[in-house]
C-alpha atoms as a PDB file:
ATOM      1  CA  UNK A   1      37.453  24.688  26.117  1.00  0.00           C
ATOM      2  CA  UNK A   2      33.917  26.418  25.638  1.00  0.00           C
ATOM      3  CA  UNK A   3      34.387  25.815  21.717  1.00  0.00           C
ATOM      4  CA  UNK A   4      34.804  21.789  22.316  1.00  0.00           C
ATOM      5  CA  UNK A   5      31.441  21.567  24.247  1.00  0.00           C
ATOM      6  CA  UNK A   6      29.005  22.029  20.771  1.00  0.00           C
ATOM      7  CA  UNK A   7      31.692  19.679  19.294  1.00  0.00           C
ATOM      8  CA  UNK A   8      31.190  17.410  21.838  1.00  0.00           C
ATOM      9  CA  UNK A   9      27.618  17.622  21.713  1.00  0.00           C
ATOM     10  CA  UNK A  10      27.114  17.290  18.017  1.00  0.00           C
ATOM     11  CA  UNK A  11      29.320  14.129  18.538  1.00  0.00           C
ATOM     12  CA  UNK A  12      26.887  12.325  20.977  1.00  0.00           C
ATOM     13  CA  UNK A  13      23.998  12.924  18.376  1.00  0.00           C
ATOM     14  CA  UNK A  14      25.969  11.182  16.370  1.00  0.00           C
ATOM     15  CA  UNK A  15      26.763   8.484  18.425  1.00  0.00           C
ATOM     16  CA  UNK A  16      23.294   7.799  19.359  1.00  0.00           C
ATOM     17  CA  UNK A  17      21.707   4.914  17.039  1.00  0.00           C
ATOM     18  CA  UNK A  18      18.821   5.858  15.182  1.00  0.00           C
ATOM     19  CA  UNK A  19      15.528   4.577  16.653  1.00  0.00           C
ATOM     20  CA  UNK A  20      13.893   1.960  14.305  1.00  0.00           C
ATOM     21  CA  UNK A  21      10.826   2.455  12.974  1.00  0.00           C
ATOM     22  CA  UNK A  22       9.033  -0.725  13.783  1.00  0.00           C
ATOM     23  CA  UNK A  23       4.964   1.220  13.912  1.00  0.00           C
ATOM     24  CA  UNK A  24       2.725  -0.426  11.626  1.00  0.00           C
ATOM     25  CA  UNK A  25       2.599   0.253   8.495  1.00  0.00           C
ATOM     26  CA  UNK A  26      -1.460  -0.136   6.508  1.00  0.00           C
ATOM     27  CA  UNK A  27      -2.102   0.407   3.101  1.00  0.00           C
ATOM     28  CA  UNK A  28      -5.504  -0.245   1.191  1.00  0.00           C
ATOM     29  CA  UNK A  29      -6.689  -0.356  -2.598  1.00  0.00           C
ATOM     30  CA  UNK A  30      -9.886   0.654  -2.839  1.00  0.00           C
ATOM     31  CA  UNK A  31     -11.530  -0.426  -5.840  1.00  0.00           C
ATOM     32  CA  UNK A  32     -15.198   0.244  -7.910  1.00  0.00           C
ATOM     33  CA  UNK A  33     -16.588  -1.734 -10.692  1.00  0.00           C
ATOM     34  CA  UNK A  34     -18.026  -0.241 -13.617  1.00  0.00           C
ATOM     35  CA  UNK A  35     -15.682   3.214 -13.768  1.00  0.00           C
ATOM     36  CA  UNK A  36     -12.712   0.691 -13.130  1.00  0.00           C
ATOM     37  CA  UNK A  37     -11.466   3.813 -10.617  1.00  0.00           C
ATOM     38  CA  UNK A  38      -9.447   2.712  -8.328  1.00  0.00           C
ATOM     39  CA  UNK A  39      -7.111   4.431  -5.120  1.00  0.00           C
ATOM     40  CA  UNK A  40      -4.874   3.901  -3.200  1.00  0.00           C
ATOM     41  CA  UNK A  41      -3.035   4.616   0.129  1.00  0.00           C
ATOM     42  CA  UNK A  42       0.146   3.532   2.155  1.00  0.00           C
ATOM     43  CA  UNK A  43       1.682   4.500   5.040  1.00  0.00           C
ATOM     44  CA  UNK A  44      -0.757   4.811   7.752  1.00  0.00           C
ATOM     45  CA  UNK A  45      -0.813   4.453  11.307  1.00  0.00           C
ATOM     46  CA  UNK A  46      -4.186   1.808  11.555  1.00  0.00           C
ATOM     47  CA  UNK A  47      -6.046  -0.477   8.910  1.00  0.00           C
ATOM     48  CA  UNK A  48      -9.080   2.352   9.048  1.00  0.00           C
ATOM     49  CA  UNK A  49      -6.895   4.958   8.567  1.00  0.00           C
ATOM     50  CA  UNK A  50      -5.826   3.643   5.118  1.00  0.00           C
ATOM     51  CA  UNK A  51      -8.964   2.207   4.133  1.00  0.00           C
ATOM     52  CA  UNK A  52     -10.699   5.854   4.267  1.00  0.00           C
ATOM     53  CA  UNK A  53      -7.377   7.491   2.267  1.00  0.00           C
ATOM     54  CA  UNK A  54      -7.785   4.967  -0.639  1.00  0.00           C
ATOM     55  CA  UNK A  55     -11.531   5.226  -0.612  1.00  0.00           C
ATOM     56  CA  UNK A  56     -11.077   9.383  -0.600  1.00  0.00           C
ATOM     57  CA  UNK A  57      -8.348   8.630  -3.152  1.00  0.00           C
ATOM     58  CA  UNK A  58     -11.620   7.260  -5.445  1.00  0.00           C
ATOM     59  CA  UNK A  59     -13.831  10.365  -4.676  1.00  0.00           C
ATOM     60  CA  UNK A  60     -16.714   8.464  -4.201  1.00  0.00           C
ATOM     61  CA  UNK A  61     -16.378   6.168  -7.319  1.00  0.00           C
ATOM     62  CA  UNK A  62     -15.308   2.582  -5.176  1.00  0.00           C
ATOM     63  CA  UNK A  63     -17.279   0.258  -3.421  1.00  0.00           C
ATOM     64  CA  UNK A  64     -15.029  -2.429  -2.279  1.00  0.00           C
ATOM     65  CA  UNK A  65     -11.334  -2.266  -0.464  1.00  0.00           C
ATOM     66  CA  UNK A  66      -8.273  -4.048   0.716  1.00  0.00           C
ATOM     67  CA  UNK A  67      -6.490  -3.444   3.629  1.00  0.00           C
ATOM     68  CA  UNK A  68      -2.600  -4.879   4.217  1.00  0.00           C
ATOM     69  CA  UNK A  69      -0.281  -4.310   6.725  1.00  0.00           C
ATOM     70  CA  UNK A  70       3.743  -4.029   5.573  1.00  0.00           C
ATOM     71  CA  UNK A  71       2.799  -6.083   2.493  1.00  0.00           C
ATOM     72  CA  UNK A  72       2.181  -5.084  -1.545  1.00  0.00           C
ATOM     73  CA  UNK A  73      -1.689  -5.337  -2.919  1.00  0.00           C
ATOM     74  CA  UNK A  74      -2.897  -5.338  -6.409  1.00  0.00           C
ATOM     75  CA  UNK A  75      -6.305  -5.447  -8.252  1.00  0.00           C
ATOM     76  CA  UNK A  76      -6.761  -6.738 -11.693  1.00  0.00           C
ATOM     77  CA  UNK A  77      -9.969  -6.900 -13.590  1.00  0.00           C
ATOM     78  CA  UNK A  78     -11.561  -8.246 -16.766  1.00  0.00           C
ATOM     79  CA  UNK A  79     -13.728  -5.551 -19.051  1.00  0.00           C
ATOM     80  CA  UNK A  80     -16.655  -7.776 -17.661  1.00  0.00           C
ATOM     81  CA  UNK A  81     -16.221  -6.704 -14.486  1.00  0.00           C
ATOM     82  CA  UNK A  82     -14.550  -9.402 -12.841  1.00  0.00           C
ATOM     83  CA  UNK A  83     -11.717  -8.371 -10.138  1.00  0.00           C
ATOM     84  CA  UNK A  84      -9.597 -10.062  -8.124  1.00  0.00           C
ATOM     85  CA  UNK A  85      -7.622  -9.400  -5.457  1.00  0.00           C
ATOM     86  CA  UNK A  86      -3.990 -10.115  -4.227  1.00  0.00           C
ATOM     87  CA  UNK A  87      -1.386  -9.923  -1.339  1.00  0.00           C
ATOM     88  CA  UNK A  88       2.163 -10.617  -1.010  1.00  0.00           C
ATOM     89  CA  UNK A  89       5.147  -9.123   0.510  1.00  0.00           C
ATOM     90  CA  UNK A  90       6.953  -8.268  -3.290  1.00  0.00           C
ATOM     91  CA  UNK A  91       4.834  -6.516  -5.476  1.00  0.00           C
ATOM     92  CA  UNK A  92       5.548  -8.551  -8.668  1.00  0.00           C
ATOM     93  CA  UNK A  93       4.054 -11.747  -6.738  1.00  0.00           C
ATOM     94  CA  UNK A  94       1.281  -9.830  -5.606  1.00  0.00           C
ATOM     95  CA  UNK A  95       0.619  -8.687  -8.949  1.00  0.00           C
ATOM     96  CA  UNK A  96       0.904 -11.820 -10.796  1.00  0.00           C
ATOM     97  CA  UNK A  97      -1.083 -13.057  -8.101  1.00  0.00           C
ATOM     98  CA  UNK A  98      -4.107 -10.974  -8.743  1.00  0.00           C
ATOM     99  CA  UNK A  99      -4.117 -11.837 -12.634  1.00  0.00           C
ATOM    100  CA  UNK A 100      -3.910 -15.204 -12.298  1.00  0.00           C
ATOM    101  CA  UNK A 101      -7.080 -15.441 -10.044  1.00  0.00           C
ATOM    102  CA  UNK A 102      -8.694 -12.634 -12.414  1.00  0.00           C
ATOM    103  CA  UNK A 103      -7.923 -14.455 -15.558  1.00  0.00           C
ATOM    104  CA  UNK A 104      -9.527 -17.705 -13.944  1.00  0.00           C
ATOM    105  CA  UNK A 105     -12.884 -16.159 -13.368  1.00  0.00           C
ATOM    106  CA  UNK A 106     -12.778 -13.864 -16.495  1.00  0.00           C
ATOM    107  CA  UNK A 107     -10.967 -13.344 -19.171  1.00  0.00           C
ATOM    108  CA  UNK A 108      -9.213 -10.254 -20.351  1.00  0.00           C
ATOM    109  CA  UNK A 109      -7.688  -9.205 -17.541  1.00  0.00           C
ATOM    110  CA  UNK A 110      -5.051  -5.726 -16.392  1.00  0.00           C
ATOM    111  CA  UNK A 111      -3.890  -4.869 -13.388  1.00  0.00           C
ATOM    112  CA  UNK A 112      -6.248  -1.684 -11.863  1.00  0.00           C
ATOM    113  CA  UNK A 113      -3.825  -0.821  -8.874  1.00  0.00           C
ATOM    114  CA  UNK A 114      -0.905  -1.827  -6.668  1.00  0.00           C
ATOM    115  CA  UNK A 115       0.501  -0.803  -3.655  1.00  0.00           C
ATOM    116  CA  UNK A 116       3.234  -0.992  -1.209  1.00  0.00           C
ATOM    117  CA  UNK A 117       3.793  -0.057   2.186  1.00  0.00           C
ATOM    118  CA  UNK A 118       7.356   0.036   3.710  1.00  0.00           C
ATOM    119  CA  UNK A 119       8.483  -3.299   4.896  1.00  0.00           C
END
């Protein structure tokens, strides 16, 4: 009888449904100019949270960020220093997204970064 009671117990761990994650999930894209650096974070508990990982991410080099929350971001910019900026939940839209604007302000555009937190 005494062996049956771990069995048991391992049995009700089972049993038990996993807990959803449903905690916010932020990631940023932090982003600077004329080094074309960019970084990026996902993952975090609050916006400012991932806003200061991305802009670590840079080591000083960016100067302008996006924050999203269970979504993809992407940068593109032109060689004349021309970015734009993009959100959508797939990353391909966001992406597309983000050159489209770019190429309608400047040019010669390529996507800088992209990011995706978990949905």
């Amino acid at each position: 009888m005494r062996a049956l009671v771990p069995a048991f117990a391992a049995l009700a761990l089972l049993a038990t449904p996993a807990a959803a994650d449903d905690s916010p999930k932020w990631g940023a894209i932090a982003y600077g100019g004329a080094t074309r650096t960019a970084g990026t974070a996902v993952d975090y508990a609050t916006a400012g949270e991932a806003r200061q990982a991305a802009l670590d991410a840079c080591a000083g080099q960016c100067s302008q960020t996006m924050v999203f929350q269970r979504n993809c971001g992407a940068v593109a910019a032109a060689s004349t220093g021309t970015a734009s900026w993009a959100r959508n939940r797939w990353r391909d839209r966001a992406i597309s997204r983000a050159l489209a604007d770019c190429r309608k302000r400047g040019g010669d555009c390529t996507v800088v970064a992209w990011a995706c937190t978990a949905h």
